[in-house]
Protein backbone atom coordinates (compact mmCIF):
# COMPACT_ATOMS: atom_id res chain seq x y z
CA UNK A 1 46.37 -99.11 -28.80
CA UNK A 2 46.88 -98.27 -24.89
CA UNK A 3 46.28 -94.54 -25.93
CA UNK A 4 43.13 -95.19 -27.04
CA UNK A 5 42.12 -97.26 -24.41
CA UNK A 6 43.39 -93.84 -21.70
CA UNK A 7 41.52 -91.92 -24.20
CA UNK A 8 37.91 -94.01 -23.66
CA UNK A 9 38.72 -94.30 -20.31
CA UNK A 10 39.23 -89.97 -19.81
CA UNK A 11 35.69 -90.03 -21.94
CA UNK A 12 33.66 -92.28 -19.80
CA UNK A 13 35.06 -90.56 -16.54
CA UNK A 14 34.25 -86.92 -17.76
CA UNK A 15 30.83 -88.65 -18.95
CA UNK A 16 30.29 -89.52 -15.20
CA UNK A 17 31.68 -86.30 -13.86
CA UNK A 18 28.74 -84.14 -15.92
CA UNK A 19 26.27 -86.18 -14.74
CA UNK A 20 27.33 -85.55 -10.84
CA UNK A 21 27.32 -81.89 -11.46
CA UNK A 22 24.09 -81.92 -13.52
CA UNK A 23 22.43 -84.06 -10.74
CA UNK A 24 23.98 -81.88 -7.66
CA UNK A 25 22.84 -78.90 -9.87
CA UNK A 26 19.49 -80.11 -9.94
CA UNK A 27 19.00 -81.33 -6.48
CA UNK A 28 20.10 -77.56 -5.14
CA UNK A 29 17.82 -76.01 -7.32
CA UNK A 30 14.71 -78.38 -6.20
CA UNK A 31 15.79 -76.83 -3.26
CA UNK A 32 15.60 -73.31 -3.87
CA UNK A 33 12.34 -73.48 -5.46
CA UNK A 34 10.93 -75.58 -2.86
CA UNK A 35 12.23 -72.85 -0.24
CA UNK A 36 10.60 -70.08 -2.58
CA UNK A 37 7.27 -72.02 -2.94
CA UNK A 38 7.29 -72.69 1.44
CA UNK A 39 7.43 -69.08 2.39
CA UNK A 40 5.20 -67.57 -0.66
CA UNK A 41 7.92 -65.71 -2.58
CA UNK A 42 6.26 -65.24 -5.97
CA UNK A 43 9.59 -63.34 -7.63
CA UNK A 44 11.88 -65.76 -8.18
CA UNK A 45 15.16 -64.45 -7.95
CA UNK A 46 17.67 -63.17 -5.72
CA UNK A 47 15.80 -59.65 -5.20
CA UNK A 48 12.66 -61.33 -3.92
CA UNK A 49 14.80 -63.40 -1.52
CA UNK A 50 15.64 -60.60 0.25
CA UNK A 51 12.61 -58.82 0.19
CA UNK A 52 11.19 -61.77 1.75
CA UNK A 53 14.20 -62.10 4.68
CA UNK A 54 13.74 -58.32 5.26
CA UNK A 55 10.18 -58.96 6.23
CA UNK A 56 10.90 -61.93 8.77
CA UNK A 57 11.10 -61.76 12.07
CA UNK A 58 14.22 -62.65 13.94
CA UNK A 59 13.20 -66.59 14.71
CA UNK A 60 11.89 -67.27 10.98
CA UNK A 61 15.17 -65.27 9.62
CA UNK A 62 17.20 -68.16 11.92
CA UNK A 63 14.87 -70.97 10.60
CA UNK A 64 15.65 -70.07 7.38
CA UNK A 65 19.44 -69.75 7.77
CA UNK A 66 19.45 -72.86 9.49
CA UNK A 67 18.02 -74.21 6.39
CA UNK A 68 20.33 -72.72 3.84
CA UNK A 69 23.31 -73.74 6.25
CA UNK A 70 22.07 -77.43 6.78
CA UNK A 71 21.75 -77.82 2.93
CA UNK A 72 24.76 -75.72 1.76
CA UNK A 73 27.28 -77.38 4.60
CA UNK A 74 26.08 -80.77 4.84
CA UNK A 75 27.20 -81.46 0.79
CA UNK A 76 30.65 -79.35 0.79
CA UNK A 77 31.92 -80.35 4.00
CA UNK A 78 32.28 -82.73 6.73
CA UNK A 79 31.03 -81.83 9.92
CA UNK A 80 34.42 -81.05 11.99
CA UNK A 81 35.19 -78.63 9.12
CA UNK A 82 31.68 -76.66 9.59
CA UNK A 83 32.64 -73.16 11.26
CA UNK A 84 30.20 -71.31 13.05
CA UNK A 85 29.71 -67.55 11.40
């Protein structure tokens, strides 16, 4: 009996755990496209990213990092553990 009690309990936890990643999953890509769709990058992948940064001045290349970094940093870490590159 207790093993399939461990058993449910393993299945609702991994239920929950999908979900998490599914939701962080979606909430980075909302961002990426949102990001895309601000500075008028019509190719959406990687390629057009960087044809995009490659145009940019100095100030909008830092306004975008800052972006990426406050986004990126602020869900993997806590702030005392954010290095400066």
């Amino acid at each position: 009996m207790k093993n399939s009690t461990l058993k449910g309990a393993l299945g609702a936890l991994a239920v929950v755990g999908v979900a998490l990643v599914a939701k962080k999953m979606a909430e980075r890509k909302r961002f990426v496209k949102g990001i895309f769709d601000e500075y008028g990058i019509k190719e959406r992948s990687p390629f057009g990213l960087a044809d995009k940064i490659r145009e940019m001045n100095d100030e909008q290349y830092q306004e975008l990092k800052g972006k990426f970094k406050k986004e990126f940093a602020s869900r993997c870490c806590r702030k005392d553990e954010i290095y400066e590159a």
